[in-house]
Protein backbone atom coordinates (compact mmCIF):
# COMPACT_ATOMS: atom_id res chain seq x y z
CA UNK A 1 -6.57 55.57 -5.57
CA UNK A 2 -9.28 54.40 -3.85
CA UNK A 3 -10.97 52.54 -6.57
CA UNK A 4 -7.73 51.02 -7.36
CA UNK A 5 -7.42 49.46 -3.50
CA UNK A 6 -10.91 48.16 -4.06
CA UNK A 7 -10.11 46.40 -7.23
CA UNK A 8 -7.14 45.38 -6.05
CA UNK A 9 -8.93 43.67 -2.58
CA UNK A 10 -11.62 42.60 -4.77
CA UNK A 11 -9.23 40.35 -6.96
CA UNK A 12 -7.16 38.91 -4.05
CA UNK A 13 -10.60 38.16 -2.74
CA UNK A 14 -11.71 36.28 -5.55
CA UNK A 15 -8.41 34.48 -6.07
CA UNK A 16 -8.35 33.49 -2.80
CA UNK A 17 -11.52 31.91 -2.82
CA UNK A 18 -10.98 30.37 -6.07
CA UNK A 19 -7.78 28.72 -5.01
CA UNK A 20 -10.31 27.43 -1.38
CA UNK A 21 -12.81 26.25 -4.12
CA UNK A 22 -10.06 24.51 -5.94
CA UNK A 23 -11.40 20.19 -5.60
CA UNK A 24 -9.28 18.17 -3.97
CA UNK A 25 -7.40 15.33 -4.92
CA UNK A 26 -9.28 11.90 -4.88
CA UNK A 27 -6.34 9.62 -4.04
CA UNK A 28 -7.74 5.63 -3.61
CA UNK A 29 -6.54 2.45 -1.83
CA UNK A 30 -7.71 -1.13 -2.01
CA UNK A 31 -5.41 -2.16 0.45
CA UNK A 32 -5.83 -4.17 3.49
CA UNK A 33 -6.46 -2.64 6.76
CA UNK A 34 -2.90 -2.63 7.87
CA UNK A 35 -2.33 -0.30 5.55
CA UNK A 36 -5.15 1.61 5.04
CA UNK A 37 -7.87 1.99 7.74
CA UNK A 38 -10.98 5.08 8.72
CA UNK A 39 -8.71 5.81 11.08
CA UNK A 40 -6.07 7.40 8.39
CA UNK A 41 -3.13 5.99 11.06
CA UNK A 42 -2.13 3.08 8.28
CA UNK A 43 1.29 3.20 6.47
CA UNK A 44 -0.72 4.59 3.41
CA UNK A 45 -2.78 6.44 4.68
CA UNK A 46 0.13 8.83 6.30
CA UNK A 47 2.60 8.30 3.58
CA UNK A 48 -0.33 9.79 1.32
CA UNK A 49 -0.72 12.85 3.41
CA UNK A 50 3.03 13.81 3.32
CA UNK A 51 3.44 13.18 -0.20
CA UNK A 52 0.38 15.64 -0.86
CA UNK A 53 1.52 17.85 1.96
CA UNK A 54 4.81 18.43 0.56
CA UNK A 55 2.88 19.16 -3.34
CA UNK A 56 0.50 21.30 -1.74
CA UNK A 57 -2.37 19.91 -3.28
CA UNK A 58 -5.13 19.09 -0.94
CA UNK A 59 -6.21 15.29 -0.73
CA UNK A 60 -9.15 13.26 -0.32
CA UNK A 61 -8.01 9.87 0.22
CA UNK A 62 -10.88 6.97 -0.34
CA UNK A 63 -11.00 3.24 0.67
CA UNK A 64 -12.08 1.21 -2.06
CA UNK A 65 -12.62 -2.78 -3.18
CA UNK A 66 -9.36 -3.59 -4.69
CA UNK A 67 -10.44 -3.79 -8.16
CA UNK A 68 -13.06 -1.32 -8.31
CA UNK A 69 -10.21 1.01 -7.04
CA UNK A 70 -8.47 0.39 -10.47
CA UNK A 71 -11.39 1.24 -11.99
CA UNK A 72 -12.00 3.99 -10.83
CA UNK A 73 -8.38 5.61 -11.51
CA UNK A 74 -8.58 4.04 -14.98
CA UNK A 75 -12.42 5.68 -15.86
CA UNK A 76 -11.16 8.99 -14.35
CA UNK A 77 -13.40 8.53 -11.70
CA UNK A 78 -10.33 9.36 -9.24
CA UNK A 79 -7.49 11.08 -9.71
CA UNK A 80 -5.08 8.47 -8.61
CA UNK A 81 -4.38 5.14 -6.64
CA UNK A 82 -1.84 3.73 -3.84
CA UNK A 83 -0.29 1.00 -4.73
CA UNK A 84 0.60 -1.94 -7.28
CA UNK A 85 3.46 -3.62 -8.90
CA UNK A 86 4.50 -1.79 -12.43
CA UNK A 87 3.10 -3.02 -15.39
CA UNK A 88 -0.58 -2.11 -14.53
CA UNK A 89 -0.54 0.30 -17.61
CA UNK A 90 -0.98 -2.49 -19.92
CA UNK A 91 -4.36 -3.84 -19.01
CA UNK A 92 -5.38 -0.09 -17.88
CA UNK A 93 -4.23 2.35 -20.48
CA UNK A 94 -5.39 5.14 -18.99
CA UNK A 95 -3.07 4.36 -16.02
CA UNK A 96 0.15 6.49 -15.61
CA UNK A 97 2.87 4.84 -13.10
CA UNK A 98 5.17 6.91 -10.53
CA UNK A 99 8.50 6.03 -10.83
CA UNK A 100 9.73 6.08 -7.73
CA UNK A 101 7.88 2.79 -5.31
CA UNK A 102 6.05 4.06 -2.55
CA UNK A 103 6.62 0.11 -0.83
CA UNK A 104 8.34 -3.06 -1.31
CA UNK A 105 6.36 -5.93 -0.34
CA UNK A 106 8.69 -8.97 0.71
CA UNK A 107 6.30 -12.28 -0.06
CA UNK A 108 7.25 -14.39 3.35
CA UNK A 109 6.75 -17.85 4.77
CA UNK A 110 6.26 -17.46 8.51
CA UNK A 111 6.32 -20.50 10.96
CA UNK A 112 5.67 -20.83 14.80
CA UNK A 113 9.45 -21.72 15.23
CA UNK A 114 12.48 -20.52 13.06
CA UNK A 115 13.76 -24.98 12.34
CA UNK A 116 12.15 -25.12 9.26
CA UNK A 117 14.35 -23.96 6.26
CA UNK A 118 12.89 -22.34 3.24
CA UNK A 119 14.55 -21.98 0.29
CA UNK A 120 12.37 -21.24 -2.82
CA UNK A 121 9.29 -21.83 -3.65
CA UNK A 122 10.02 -25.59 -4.52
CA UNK A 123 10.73 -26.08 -1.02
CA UNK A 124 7.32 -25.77 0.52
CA UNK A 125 5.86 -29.08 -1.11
CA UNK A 126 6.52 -31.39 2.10
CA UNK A 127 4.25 -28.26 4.38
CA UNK A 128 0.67 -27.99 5.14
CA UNK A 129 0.67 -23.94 4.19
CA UNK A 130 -1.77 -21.70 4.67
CA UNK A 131 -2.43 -18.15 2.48
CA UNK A 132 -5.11 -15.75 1.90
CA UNK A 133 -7.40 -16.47 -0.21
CA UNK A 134 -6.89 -14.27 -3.49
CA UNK A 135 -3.71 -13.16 -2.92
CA UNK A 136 -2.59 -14.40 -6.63
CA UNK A 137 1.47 -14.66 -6.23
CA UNK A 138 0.60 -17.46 -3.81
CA UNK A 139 -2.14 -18.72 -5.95
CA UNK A 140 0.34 -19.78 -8.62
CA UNK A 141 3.72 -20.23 -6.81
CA UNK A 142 2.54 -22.50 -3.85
CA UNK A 143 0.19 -24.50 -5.87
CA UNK A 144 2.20 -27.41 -5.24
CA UNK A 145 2.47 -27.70 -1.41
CA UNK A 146 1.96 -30.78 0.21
CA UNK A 147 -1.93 -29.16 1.44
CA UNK A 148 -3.39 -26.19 1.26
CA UNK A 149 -5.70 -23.96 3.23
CA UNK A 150 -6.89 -20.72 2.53
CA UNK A 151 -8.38 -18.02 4.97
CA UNK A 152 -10.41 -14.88 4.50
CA UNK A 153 -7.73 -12.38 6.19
CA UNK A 154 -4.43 -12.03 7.60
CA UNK A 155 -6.19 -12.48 11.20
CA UNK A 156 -7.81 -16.26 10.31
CA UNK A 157 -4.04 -16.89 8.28
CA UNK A 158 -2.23 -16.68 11.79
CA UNK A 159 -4.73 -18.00 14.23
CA UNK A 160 -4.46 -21.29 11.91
CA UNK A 161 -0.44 -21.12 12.48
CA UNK A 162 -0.89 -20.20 16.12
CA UNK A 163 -3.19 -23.62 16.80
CA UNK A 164 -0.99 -25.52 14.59
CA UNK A 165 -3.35 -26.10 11.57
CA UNK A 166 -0.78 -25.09 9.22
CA UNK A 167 3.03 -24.92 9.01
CA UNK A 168 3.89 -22.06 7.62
CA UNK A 169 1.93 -19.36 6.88
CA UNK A 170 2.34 -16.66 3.85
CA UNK A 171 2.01 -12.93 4.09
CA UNK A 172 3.68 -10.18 3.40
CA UNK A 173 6.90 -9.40 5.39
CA UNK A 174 6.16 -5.47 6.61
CA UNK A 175 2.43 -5.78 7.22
CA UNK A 176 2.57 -9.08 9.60
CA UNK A 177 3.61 -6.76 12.43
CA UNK A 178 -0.03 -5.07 12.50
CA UNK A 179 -1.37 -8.38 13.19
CA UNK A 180 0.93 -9.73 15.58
CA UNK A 181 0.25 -6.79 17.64
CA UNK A 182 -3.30 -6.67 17.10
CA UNK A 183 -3.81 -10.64 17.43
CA UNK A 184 -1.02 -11.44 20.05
CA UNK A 185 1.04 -13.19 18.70
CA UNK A 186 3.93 -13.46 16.77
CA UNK A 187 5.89 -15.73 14.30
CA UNK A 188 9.37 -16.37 12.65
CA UNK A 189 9.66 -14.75 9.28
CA UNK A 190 12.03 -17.76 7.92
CA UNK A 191 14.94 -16.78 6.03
CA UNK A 192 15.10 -14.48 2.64
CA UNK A 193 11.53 -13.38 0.88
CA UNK A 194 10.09 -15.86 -1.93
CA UNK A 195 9.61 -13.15 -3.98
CA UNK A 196 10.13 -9.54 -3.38
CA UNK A 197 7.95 -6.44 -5.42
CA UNK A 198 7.98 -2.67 -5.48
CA UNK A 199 5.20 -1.06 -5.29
CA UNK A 200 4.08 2.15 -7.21
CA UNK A 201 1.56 4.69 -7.06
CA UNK A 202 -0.82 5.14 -10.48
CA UNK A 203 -2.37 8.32 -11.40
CA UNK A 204 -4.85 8.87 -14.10
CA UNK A 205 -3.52 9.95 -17.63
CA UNK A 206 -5.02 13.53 -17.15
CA UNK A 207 -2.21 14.17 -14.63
CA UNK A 208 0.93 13.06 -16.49
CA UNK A 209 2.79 16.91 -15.70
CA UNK A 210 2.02 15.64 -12.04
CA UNK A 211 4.37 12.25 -12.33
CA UNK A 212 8.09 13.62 -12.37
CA UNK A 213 7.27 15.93 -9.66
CA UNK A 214 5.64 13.48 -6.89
CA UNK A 215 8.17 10.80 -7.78
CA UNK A 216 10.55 13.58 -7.18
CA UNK A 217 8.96 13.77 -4.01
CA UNK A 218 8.53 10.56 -2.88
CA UNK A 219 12.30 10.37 -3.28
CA UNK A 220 13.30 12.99 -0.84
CA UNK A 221 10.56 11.77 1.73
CA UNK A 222 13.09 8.37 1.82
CA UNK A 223 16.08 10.44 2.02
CA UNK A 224 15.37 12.67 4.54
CA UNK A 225 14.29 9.61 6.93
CA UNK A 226 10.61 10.60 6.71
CA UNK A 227 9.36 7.38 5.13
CA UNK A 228 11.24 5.42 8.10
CA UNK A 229 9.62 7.28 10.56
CA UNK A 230 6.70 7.03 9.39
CA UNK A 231 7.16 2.86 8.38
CA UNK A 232 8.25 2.89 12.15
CA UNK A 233 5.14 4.38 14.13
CA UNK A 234 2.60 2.68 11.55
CA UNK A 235 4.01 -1.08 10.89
CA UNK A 236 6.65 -1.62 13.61
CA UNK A 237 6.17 -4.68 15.96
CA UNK A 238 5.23 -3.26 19.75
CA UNK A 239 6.53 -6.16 21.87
């Protein structure tokens, strides 16, 4: 009996420290700093945790160049990525999409006063508008506005609306909160989106039994008022 208690001890032992030993999920982002920052208090950052939380599968979530981050998923590099329209499966085949979005991104003219009316992207042409530079659904779409500037970050984008150097100003709806409050200052979100986008999360082909069961997941977090919460305490406007 007492060889059998030692075996037995012996096994949970090694089980135990094979399930400590088991690697941890590399999860990437190459999203801007209000939502995804070192200090893992973004809108990703802690939507990430509770999605792995609730899968109990440990996480290792890494800040990445926005492309590279694609190619890193894609290679098998890491395990998965947070978060792009659908459709990214057909220029990365060894992409697998989540069902379920993880975000909406609203595509938004902002302006320092709510008189101008917007109405489509044909309706900017007569504005000086400003967007950052890359950001390819403004690229294309606002190409034929009456001038143009383009800034390096969300910061630059709303100083120029703040001084006047532009008219309107487009971002995205749920992140220009982070920069109001961490600029001071704050603008009118004019009327309905230009364009509006889910978002999904992309995992690397190798985890395709994982898919059904985090969208599954991702599902209840908005159900159970979780995801508000947490869009609350991480993108909210503090007046």
């Amino acid at each position: 009996m007492k060889t059998l208690y030692l075996v037995i001890l012996t096994t949970l032992f090694n089980l135990s420290a094979f399930a400590n030993d088991t690697p941890a999920f590399r999860f990437n982002s190459g999203s801007p700093e209000s939502l995804s920052n070192d200090k893992e208090d973004g809108f990703y950052n802690q939507i990430s945790a509770e999605i792995f939380k609730r899968l109990d599968i440990k996480l290792n979530y890494i800040r990445l160049p926005s492309r590279r981050s694609l190619i890193h998923v894609n290679k098998g590099i890491d395990d998965g990525h947070i978060s792009r329209i659908k459709g990214m499966e057909k220029k990365w085949p060894n992409l697998m999409r989540v069902p379920e979005s993880v975000m909406t991104w609203e595509f938004t003219a902002f302006s320092r006063t709510s008189d101008i009316k917007i109405n489509g992207w044909g309706s900017l042409k007569p504005y000086t508008i400003g967007h950052i530079r890359g950001w390819q659904i403004y690229e294309k779409k606002a190409a034929g506005a009456k001038k143009i500037i383009k800034a390096k970050n969300a910061s630059q984008l709303f100083k120029l609306l703040k001084t006047g150097r532009i008219d309107l100003a487009l971002f995205e709806r749920a992140q220009a909160p982070y920069w109001f409050n961490k600029i001071g200052y704050s603008a009118k979100a004019l009327s309905a989106p230009l364009a509006v986008k889910p978002l999904y999360i992309y995992l690397n082909k190798k985890h395709k039994n994982l898919v059904p069961k985090m969208a599954k997941v991702i599902s209840e977090i908005k159900q159970d008022g979780t995801y508000q919460k947490i869009f609350d305490r991480t993108l909210k406007f503090k007046k």
